[in-house]
Protein backbone atom coordinates (compact mmCIF):
# COMPACT_ATOMS: atom_id res chain seq x y z
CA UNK A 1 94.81 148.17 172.08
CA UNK A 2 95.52 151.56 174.08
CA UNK A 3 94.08 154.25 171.92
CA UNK A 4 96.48 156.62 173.73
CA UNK A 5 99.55 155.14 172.26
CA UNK A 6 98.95 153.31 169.03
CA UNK A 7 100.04 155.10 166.23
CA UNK A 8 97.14 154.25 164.38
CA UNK A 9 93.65 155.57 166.40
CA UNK A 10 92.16 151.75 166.82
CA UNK A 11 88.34 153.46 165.75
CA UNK A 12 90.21 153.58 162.01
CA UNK A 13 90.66 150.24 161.59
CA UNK A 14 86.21 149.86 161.30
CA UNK A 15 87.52 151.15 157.87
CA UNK A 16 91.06 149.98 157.07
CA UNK A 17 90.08 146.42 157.65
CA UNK A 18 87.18 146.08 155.01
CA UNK A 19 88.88 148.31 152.52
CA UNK A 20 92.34 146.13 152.82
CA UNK A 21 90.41 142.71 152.82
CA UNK A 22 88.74 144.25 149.45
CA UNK A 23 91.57 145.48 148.05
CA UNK A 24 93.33 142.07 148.04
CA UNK A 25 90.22 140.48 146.84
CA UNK A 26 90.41 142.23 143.68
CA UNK A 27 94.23 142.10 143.11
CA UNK A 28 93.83 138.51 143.37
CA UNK A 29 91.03 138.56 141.40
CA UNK A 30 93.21 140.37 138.66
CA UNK A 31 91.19 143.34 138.70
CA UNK A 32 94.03 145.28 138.99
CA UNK A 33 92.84 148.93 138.59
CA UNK A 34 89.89 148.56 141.01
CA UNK A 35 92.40 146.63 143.50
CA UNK A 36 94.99 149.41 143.12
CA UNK A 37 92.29 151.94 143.98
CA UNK A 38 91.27 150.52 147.24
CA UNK A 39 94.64 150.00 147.77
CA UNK A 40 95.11 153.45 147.68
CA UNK A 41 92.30 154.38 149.30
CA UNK A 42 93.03 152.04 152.29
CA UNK A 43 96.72 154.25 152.74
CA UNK A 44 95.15 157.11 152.80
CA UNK A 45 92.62 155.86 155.94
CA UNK A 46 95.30 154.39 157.33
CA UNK A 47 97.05 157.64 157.42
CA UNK A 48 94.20 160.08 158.47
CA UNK A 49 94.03 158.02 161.66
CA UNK A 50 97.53 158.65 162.35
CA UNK A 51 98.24 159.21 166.09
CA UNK A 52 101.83 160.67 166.63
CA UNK A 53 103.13 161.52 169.79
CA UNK A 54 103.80 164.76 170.76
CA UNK A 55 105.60 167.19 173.26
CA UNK A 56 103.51 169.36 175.65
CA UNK A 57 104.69 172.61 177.20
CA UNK A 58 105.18 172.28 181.34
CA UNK A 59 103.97 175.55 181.40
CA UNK A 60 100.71 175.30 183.79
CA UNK A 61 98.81 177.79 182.92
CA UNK A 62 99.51 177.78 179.07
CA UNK A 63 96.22 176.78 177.38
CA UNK A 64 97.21 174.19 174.15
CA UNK A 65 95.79 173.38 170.90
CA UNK A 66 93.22 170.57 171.45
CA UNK A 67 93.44 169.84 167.47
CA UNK A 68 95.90 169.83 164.21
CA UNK A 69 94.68 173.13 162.01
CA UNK A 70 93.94 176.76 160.96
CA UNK A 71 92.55 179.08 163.77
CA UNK A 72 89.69 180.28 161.86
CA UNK A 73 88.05 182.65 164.24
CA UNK A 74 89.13 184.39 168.48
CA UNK A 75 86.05 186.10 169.74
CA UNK A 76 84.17 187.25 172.98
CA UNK A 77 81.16 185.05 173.25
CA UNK A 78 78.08 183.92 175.77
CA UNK A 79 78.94 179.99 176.30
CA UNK A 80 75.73 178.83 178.66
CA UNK A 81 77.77 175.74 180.25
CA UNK A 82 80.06 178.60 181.62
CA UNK A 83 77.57 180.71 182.63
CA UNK A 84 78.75 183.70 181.43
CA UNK A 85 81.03 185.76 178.64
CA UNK A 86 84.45 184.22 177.66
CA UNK A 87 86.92 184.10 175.00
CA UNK A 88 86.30 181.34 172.01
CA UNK A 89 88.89 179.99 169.50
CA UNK A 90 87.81 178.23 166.83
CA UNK A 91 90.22 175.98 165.18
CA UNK A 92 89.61 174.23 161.82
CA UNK A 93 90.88 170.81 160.49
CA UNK A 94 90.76 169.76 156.98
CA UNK A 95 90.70 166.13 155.98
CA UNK A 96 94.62 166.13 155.77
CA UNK A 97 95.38 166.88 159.53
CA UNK A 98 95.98 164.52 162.67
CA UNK A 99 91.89 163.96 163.95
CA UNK A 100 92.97 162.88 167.42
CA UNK A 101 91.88 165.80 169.93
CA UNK A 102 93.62 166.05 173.07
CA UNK A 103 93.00 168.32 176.34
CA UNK A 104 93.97 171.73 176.43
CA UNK A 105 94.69 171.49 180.22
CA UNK A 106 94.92 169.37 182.99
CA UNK A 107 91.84 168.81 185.63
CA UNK A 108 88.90 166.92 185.83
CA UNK A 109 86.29 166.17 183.40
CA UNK A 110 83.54 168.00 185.08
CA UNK A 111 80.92 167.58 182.08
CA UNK A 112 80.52 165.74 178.63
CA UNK A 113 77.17 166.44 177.02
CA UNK A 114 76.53 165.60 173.15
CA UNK A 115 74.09 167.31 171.05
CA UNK A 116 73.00 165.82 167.40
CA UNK A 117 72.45 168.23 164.73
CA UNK A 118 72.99 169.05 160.85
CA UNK A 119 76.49 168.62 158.69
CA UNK A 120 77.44 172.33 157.66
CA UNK A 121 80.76 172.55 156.51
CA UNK A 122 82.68 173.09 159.89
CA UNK A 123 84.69 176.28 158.46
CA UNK A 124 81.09 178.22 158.30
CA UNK A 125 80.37 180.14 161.40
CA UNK A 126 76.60 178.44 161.58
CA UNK A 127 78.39 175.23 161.90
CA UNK A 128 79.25 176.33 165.65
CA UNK A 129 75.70 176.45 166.38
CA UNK A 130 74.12 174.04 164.16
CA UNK A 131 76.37 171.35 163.62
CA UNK A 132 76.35 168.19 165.42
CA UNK A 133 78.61 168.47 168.75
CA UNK A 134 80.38 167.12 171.68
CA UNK A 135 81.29 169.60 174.85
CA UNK A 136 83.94 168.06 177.18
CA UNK A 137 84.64 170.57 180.33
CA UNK A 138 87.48 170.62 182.45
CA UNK A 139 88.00 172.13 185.58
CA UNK A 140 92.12 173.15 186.95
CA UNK A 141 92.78 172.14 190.10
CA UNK A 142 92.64 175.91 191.16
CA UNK A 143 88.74 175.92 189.89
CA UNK A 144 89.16 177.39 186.12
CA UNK A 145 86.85 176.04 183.73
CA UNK A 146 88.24 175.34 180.14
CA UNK A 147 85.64 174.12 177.36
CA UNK A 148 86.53 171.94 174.30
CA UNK A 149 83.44 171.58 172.00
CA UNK A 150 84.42 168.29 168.90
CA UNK A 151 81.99 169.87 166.03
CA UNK A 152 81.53 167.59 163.27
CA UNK A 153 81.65 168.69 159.47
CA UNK A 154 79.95 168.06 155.89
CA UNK A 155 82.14 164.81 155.68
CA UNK A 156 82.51 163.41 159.24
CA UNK A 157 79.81 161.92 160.74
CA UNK A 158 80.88 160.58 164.00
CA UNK A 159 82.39 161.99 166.98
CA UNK A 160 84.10 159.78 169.23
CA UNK A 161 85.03 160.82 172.87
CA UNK A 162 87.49 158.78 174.94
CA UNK A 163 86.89 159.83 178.24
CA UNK A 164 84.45 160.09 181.21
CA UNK A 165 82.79 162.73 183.67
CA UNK A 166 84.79 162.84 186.73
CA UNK A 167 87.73 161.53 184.93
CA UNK A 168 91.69 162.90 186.06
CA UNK A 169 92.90 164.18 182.66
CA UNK A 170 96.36 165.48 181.91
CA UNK A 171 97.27 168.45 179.52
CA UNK A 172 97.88 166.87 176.26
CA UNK A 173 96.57 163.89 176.97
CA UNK A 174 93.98 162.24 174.05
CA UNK A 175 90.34 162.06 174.40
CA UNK A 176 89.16 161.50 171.72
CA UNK A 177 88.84 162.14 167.31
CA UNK A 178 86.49 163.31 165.04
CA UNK A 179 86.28 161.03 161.66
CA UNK A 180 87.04 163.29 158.24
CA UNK A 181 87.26 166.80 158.65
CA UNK A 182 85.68 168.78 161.43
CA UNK A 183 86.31 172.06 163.53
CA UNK A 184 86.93 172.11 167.61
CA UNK A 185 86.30 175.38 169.74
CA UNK A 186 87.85 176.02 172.97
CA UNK A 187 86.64 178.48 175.62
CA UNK A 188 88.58 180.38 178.05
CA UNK A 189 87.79 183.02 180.62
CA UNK A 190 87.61 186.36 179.82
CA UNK A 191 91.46 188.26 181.15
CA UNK A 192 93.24 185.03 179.60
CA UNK A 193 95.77 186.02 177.05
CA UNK A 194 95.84 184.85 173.80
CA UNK A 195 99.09 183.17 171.85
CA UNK A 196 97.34 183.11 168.20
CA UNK A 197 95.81 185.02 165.82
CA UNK A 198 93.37 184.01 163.16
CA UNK A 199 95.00 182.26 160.38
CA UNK A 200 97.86 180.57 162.45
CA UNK A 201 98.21 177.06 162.06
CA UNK A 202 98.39 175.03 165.48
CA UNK A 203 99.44 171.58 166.72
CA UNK A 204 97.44 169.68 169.13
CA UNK A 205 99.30 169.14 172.23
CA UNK A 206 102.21 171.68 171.53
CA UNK A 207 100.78 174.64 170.32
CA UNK A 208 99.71 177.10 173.22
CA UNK A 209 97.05 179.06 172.42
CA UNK A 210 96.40 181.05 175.08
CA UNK A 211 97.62 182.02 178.87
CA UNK A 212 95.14 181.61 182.05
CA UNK A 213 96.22 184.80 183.76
């Protein structure tokens, strides 16, 4: 099952599965309500781990959403895995977005480091620092370092990441989700230009967010 082109992201179905096989216990059971629940409850997994296709700009330079959501915060920061001061955007997604992340440019996977840590809900600014985390970095091919950082929330509790260190990735491409509800930050150098502004709702692999000048 390719992860990259099923519509459904195969990690859902560790919860679609079980929830269908009990919802069709109880219906045959004739324990209608409870089966009509889980029912319910299995369409909405089922949904949440939707994985549409999408249509990335050409542009080479243009920086893209890595996630479905609200940008919640654009700010000058110190980021220690780029050595130095550049330009965040934090983007939030709610439980009703599409969870799959995908790369904000193309390059190589330079880095992937994972960090465990608490469950803050992931619209709080101490969830950027506290929260349980995954950094993927990704070098252009003209040496420009982009950083994606998969923060978990209160309600997800597992961040999955799809690719590898040293890994060819292109601009759009998926690498990876975040189960139920969860915030991603990407980092740009300082001089890039920036295509949203806090409160703008983006797309993840359409939506340029910024412009490596």
């Amino acid at each position: 099952m390719n992860n990259k082109t099923f519509p459904i992201a195969p990690d859902g179905f560790f919860f679609i599965i079980p929830l269908a096989v009990l919802a069709i216990v109880l219906i045959c059971l004739k324990v209608m309500w409870a089966g009509v629940f889980f029912l319910a409850v299995t369409l909405f997994v089922l949904w949440f781990f939707r994985n549409p296709n999408r249509v990335t700009p050409e542009d080479e330079k243009a920086v893209i959403s890595p996630a479905d959501g609200r940008v919640i915060k654009i700010e000058e920061v110190e980021e220690e895995m780029l050595k130095g001061e550049v330009i965040k955007v934090s983007i939030f997604m709610n439980i009703f977005n599409v969870h799959v992340n995908r790369a904000p440019c193309a390059g190589t996977v330079k880095k992937i480091s994972y960090r465990k840590g608490k469950f803050f809900p992931a619209n709080l600014d101490k969830a950027s620092a506290l929260n349980e985390r995954n950094s993927v970095l990704i070098e252009t091919v003209d040496g420009r370092q982009i950083l994606t950082i998969q923060i978990a929330g209160i309600i997800a509790r597992r961040i999955v990441c799809w690719v590898k260190e040293d890994l060819e990735i292109q601009k759009g491409e998926r690498f990876g989700l975040i189960k139920f509800g969860s915030r991603l930050e990407v980092f740009m150098p300082l001089g890039s230009t920036i295509h949203v502004k806090v409160g703008d709702k983006v797309r993840a692999g359409e939506t340029r967010i910024g412009y490596l000048i």
